[in-house]
C-alpha atoms as a PDB file:
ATOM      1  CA  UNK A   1     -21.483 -46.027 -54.480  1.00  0.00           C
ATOM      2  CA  UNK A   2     -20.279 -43.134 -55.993  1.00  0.00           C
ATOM      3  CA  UNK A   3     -21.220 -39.487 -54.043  1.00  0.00           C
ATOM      4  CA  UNK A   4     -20.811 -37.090 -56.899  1.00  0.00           C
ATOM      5  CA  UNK A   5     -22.921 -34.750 -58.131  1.00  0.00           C
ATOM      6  CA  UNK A   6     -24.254 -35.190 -62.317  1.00  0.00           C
ATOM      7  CA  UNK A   7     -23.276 -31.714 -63.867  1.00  0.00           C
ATOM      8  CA  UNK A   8     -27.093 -31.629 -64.244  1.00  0.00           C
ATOM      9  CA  UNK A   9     -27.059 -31.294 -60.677  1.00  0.00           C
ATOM     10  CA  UNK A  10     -24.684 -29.223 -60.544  1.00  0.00           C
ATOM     11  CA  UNK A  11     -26.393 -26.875 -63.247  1.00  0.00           C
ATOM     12  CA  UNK A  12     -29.877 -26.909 -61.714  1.00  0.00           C
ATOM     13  CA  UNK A  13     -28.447 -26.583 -57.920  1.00  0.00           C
ATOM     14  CA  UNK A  14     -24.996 -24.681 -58.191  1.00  0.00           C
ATOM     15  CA  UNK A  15     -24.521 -23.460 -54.742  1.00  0.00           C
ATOM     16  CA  UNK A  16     -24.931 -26.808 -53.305  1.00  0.00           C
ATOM     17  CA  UNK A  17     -22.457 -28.077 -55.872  1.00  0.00           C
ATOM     18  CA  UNK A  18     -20.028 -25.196 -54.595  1.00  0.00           C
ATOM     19  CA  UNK A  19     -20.616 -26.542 -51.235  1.00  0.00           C
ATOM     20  CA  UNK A  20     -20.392 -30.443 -52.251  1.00  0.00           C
ATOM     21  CA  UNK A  21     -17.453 -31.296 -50.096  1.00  0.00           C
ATOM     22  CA  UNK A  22     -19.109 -30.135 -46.391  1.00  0.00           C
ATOM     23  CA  UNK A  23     -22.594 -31.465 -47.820  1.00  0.00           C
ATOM     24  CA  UNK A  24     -21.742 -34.422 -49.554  1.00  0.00           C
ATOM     25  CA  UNK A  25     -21.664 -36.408 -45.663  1.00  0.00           C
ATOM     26  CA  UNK A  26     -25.156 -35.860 -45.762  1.00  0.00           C
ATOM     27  CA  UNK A  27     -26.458 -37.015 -49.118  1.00  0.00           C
ATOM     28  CA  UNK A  28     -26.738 -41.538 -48.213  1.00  0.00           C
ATOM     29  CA  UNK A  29     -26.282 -43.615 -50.764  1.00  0.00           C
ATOM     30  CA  UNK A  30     -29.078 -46.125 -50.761  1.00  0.00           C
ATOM     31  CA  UNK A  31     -30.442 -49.034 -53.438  1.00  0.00           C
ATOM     32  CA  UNK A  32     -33.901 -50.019 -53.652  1.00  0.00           C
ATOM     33  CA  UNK A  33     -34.986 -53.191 -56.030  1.00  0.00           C
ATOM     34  CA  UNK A  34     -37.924 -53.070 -57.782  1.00  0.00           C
ATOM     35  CA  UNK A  35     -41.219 -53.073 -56.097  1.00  0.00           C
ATOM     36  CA  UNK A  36     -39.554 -51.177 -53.086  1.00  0.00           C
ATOM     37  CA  UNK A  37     -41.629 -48.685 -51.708  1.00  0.00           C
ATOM     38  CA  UNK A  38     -39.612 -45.863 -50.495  1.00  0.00           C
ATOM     39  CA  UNK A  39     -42.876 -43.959 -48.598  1.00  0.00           C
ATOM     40  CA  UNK A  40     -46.603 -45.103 -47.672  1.00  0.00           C
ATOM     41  CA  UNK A  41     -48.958 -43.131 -48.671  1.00  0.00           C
ATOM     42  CA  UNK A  42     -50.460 -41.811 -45.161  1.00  0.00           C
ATOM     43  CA  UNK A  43     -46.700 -41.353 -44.070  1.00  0.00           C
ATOM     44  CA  UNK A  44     -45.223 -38.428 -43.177  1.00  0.00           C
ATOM     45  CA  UNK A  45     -42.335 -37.511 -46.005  1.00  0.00           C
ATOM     46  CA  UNK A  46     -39.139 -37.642 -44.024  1.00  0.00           C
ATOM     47  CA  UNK A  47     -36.672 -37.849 -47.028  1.00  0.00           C
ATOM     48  CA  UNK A  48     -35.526 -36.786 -50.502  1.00  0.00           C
ATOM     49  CA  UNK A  49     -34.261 -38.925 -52.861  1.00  0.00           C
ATOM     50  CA  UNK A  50     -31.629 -37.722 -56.187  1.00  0.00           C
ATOM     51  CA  UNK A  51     -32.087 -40.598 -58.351  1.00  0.00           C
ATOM     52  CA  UNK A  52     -28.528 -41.824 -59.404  1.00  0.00           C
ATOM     53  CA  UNK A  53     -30.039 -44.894 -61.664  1.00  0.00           C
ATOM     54  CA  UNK A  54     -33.170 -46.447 -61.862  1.00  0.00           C
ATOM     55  CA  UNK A  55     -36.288 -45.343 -62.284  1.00  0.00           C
ATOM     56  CA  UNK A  56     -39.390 -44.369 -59.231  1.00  0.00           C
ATOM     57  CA  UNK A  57     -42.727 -43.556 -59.358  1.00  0.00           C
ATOM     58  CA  UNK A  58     -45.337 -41.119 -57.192  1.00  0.00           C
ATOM     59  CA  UNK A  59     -48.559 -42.490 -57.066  1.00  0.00           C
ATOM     60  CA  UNK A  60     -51.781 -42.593 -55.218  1.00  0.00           C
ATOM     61  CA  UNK A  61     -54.643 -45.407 -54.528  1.00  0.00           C
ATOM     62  CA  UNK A  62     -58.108 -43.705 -55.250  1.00  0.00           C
ATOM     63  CA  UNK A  63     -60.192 -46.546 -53.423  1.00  0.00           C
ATOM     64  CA  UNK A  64     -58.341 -49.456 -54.667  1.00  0.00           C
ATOM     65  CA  UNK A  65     -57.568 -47.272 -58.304  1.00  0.00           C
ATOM     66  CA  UNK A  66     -53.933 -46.891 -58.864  1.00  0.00           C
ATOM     67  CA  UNK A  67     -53.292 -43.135 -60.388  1.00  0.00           C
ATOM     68  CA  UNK A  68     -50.008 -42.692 -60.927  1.00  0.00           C
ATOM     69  CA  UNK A  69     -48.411 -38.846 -60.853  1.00  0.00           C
ATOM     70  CA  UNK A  70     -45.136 -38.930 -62.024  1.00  0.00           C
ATOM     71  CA  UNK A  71     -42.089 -40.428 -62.902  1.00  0.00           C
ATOM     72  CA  UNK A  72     -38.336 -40.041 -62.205  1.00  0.00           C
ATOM     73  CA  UNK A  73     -35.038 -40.814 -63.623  1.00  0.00           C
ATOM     74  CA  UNK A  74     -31.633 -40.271 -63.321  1.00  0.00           C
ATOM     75  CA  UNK A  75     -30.762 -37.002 -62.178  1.00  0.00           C
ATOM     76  CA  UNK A  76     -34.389 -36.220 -60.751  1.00  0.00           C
ATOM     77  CA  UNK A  77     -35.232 -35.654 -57.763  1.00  0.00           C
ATOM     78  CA  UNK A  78     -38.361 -37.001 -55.702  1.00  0.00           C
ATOM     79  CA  UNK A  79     -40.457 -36.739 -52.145  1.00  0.00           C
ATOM     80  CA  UNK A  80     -43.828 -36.265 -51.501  1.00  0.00           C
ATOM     81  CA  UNK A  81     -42.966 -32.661 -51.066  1.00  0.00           C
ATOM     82  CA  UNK A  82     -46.084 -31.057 -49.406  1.00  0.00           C
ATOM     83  CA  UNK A  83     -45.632 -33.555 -46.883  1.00  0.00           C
ATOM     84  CA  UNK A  84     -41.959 -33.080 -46.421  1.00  0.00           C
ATOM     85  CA  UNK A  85     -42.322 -29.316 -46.147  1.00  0.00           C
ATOM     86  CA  UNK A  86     -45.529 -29.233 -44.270  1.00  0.00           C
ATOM     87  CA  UNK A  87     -44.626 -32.678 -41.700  1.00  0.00           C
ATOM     88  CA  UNK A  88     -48.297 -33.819 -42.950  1.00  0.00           C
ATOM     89  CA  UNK A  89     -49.326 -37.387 -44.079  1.00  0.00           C
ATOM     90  CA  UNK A  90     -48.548 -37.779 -47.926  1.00  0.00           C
ATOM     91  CA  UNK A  91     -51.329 -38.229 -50.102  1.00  0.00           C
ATOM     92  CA  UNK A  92     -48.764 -40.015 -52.077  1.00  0.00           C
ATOM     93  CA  UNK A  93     -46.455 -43.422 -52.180  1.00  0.00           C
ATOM     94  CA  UNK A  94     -43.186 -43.596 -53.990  1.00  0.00           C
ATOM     95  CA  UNK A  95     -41.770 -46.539 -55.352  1.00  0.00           C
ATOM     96  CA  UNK A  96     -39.169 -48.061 -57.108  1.00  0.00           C
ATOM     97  CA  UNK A  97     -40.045 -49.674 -61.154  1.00  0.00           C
ATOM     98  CA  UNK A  98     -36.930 -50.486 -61.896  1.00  0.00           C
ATOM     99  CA  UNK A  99     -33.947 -51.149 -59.157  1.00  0.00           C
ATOM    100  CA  UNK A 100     -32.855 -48.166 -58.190  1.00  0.00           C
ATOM    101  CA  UNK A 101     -29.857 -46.615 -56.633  1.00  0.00           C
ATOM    102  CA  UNK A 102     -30.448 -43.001 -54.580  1.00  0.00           C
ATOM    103  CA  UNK A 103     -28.718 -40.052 -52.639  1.00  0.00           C
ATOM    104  CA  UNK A 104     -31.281 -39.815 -49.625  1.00  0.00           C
ATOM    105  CA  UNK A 105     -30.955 -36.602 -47.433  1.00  0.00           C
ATOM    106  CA  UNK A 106     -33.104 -36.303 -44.324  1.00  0.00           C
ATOM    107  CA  UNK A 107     -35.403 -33.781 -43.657  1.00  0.00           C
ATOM    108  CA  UNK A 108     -33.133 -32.918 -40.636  1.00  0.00           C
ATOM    109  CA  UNK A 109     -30.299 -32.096 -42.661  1.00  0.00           C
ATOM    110  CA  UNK A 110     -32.582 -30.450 -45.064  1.00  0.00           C
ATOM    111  CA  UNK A 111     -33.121 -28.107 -42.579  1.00  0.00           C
ATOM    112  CA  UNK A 112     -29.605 -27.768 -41.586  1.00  0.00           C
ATOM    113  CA  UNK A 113     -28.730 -27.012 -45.373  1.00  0.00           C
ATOM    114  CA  UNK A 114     -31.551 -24.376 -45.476  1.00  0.00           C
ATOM    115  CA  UNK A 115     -30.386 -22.729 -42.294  1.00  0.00           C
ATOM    116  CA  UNK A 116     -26.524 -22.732 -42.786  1.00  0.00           C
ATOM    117  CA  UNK A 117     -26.459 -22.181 -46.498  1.00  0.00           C
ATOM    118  CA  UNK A 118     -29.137 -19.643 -47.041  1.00  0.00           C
ATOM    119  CA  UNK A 119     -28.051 -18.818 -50.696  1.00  0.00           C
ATOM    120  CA  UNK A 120     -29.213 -22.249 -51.577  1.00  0.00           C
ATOM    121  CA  UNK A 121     -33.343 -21.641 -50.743  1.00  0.00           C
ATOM    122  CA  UNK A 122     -33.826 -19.970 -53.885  1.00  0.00           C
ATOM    123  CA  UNK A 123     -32.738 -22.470 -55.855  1.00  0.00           C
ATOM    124  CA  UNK A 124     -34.721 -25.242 -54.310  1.00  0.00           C
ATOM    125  CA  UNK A 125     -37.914 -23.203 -54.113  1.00  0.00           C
ATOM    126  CA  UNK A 126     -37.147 -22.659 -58.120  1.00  0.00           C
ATOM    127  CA  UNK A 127     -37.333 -26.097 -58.743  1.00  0.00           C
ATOM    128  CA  UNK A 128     -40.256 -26.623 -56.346  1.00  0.00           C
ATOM    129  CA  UNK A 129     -42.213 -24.124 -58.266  1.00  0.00           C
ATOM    130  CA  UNK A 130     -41.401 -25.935 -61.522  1.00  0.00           C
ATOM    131  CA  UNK A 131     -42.223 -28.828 -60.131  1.00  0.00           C
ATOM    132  CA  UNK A 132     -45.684 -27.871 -59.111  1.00  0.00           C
ATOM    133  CA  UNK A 133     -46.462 -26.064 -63.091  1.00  0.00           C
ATOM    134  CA  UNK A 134     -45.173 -29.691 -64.313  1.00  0.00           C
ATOM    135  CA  UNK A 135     -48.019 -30.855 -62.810  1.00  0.00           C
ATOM    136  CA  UNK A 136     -50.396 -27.959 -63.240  1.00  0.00           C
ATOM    137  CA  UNK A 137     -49.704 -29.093 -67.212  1.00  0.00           C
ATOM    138  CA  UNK A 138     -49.968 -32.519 -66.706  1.00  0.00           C
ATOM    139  CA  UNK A 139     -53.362 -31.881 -64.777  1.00  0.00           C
ATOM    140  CA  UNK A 140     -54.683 -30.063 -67.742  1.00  0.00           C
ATOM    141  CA  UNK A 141     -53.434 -32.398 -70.238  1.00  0.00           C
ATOM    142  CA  UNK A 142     -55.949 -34.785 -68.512  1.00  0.00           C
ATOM    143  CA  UNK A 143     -59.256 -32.254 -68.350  1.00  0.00           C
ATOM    144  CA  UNK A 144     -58.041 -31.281 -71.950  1.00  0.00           C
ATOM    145  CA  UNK A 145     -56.800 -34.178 -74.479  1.00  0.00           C
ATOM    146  CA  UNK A 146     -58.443 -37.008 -75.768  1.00  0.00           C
ATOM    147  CA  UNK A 147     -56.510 -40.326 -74.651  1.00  0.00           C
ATOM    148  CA  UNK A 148     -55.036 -40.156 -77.939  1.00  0.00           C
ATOM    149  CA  UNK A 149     -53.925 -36.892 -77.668  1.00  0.00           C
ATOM    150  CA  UNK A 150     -51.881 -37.841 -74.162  1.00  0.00           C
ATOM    151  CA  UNK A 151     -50.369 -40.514 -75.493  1.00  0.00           C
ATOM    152  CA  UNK A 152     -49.164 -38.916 -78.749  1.00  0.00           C
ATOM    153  CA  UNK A 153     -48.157 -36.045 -75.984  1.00  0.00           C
ATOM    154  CA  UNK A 154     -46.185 -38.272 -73.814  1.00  0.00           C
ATOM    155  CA  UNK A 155     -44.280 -40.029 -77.118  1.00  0.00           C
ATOM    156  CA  UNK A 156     -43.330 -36.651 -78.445  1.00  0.00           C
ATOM    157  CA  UNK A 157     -42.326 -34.893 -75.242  1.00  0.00           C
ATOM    158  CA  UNK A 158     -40.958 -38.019 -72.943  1.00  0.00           C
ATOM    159  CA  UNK A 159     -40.161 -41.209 -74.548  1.00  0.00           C
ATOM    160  CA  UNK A 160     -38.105 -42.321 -72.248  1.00  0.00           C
ATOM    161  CA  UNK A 161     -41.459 -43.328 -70.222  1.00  0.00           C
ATOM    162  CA  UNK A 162     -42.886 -45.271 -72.785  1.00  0.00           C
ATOM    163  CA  UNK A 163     -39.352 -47.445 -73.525  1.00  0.00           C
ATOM    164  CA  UNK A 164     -38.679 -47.527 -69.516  1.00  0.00           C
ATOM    165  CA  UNK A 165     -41.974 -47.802 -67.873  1.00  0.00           C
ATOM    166  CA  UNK A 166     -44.340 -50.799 -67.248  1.00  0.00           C
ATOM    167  CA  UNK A 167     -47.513 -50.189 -69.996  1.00  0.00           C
ATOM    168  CA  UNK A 168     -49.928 -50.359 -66.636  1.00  0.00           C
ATOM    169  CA  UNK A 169     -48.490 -47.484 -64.904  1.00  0.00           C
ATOM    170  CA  UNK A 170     -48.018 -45.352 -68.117  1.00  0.00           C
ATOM    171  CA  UNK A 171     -52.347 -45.769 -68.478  1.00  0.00           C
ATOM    172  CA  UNK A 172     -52.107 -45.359 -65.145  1.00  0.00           C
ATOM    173  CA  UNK A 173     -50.430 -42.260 -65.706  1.00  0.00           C
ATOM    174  CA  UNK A 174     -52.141 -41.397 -69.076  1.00  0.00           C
ATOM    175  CA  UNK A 175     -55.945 -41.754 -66.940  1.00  0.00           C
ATOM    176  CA  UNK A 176     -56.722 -45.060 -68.729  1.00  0.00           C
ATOM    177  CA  UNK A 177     -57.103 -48.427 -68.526  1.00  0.00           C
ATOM    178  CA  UNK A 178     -54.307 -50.459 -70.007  1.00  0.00           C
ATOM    179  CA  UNK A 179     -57.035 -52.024 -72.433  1.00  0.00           C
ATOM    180  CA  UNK A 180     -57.044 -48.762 -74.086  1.00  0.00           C
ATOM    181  CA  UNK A 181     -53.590 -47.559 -74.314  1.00  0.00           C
ATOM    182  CA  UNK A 182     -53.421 -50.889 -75.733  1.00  0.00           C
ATOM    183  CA  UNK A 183     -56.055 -49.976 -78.292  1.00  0.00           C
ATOM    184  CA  UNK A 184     -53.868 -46.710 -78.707  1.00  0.00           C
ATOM    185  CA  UNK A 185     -50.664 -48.126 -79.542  1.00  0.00           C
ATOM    186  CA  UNK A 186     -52.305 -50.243 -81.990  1.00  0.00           C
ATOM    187  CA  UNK A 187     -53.520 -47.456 -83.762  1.00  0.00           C
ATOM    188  CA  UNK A 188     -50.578 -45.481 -83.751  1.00  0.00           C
ATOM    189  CA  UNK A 189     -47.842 -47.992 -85.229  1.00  0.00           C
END
């Protein structure tokens, strides 16, 4: 499997790409099939995973109710990142929709990155911070939008969901039951 960087990558994370040749040993090239899951929920977060191809998602069980958080494609990059910062159980599980093929670096040589490459911190607590207002917005699309409204949100802003994604985990996503995103699609074509 190939161990190079996308230019996205290299774009969003420039200093590591400027250090690709001493880091690149510790980016592991790993495939997952579909239906993998890559961490328990109630698991502490251990790794990061750059999605090379495929397609993951971050979800939690509410009691037996599957809410799903996020999704990830090529070029994205996923953990259950309070629990990989903090060492605490995730509240999360991450697993693989479509099969999958990863760069996994450890949390040790996470670390080791952080500590030997300083200049490369503000850069990944950038793209934590966007991370976290991505889901600020997506938390107030829910308290906000009708169903309708989401849906019509995702299709404008992120159709690669809807033509990649399994219709249960995008109501899953959307806060609905499949029934009605069903009913929603109907209405909408």
């Amino acid at each position: 499997m190939e161990k190079e960087l996308s230019d996205y990558l290299k774009n969003e994370f420039p200093d590591i790409a400027k250090h690709w040749a001493e880091l690149n040993p510790l980016f592991i090239p790993e495939k997952f099939q579909k239906g993998s899951i890559l961490l328990d929920e109630g698991n502490v977060s251990t790794e990061v995973y750059i999605v090379l191809k495929g397609a993951l998602r971050l979800w939690h069980n509410d009691n037996g109710r599957d809410i799903t958080l996020q999704f990830f494609f090529e070029n994205q990059i996923v953990s259950s990142f309070e629990s990989f910062y903090l060492g605490k159980p995730s509240g999360f599980s991450i697993e693989a929709i479509e099969d999958t093929q990863v760069l996994r670096l450890s949390k040790r040589h996470f670390d080791e990155i952080r500590q030997n490459y300083p200049s490369i911190e503000a850069s990944i607590t950038s793209f934590i911070c966007e991370r976290f207002i991505e889901y600020r917005n997506i938390f107030f699309s829910q308290i906000q939008h009708s169903p309708e409204q989401r849906y019509q949100e995702l299709v404008d802003n992120d159709p690669e969901v809807i033509e990649r994604v399994p219709l249960h985990f995008v109501a899953s996503f959307l806060g609905m039951t499949p029934v009605s995103l069903s009913r929603i699609r109907k209405r909408t074509f």
